[in-house]
C-alpha atoms as a PDB file:
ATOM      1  CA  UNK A   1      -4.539  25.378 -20.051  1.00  0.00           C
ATOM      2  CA  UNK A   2      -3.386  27.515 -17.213  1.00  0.00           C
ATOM      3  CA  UNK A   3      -3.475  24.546 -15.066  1.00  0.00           C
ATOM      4  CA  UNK A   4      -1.161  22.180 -16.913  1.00  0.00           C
ATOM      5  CA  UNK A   5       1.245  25.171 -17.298  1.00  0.00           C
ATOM      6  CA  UNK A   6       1.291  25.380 -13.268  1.00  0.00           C
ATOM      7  CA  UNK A   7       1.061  21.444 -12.903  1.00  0.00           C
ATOM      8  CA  UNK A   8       4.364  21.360 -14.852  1.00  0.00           C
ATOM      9  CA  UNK A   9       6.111  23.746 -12.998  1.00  0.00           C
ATOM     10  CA  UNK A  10       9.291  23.270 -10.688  1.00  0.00           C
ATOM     11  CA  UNK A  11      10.773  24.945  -8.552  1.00  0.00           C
ATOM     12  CA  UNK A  12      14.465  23.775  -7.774  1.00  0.00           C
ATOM     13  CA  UNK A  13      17.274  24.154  -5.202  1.00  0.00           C
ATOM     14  CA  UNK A  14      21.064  22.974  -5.266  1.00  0.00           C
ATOM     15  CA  UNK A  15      22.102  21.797  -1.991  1.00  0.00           C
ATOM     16  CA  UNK A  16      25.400  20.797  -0.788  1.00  0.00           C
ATOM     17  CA  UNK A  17      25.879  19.563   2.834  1.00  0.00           C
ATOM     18  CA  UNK A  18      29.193  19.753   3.288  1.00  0.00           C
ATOM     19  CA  UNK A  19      29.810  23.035   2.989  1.00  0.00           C
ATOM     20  CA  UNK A  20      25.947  24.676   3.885  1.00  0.00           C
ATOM     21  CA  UNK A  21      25.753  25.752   0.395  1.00  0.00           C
ATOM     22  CA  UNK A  22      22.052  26.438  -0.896  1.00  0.00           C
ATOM     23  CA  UNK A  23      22.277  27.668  -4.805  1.00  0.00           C
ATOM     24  CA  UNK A  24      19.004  28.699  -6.961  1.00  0.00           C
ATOM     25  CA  UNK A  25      21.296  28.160  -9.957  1.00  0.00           C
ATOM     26  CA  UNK A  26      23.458  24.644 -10.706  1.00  0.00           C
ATOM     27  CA  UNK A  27      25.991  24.232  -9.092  1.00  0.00           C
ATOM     28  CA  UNK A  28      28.982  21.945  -9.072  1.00  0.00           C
ATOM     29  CA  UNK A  29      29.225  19.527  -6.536  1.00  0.00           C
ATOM     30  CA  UNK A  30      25.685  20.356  -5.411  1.00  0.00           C
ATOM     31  CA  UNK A  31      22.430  17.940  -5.048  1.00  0.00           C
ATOM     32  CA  UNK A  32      19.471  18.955  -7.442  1.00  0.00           C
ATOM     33  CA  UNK A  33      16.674  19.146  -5.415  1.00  0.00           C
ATOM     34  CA  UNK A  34      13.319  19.681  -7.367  1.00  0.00           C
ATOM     35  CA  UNK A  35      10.023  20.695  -6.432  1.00  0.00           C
ATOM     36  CA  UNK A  36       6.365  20.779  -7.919  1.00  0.00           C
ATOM     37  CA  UNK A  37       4.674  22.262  -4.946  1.00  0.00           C
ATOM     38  CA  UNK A  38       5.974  26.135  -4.307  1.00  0.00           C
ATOM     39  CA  UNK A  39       4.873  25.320  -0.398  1.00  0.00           C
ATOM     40  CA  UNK A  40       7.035  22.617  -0.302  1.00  0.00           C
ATOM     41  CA  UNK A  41       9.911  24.730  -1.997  1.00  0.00           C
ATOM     42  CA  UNK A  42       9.365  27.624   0.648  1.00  0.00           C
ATOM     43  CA  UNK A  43       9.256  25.077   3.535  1.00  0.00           C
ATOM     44  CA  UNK A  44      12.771  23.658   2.567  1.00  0.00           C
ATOM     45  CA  UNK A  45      14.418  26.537   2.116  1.00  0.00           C
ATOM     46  CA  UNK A  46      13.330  27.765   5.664  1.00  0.00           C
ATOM     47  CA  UNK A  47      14.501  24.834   6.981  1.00  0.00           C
ATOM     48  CA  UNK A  48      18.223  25.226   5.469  1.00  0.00           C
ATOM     49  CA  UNK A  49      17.938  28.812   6.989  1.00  0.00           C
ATOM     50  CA  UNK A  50      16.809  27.521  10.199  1.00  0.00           C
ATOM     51  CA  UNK A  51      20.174  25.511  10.091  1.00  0.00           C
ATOM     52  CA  UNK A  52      22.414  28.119   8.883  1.00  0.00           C
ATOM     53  CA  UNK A  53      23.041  27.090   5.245  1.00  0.00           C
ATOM     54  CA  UNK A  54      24.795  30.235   3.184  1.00  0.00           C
ATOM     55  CA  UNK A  55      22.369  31.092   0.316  1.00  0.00           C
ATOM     56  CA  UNK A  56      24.406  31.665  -2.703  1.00  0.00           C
END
């Protein structure tokens, strides 16, 4: 059972471009972004950081 809990999981990121925004919480004017790998998740979010996006 454990399994299908973590198979179901997702991790998810609001992104918006235009002004480097990255938002663990909805957002308006943002871009859902969802993840079901948490390796994935990490790598995108150290790529945003690597290009100066403003974590909010």
């Amino acid at each position: 059972m454990e399994q299908n809990q973590t198979a179901a999981t997702l991790w998810r990121m609001w992104v918006d471009t235009k002004r480097r925004i990255v938002s663990f919480h909805e957002e308006e004017g943002c871009e859902l972004l969802e993840f079901r790998s948490h390796e994935l998740f990490l790598n995108c979010v150290d790529q945003y950081a690597g290009r100066q996006f403003r974590y909010q």
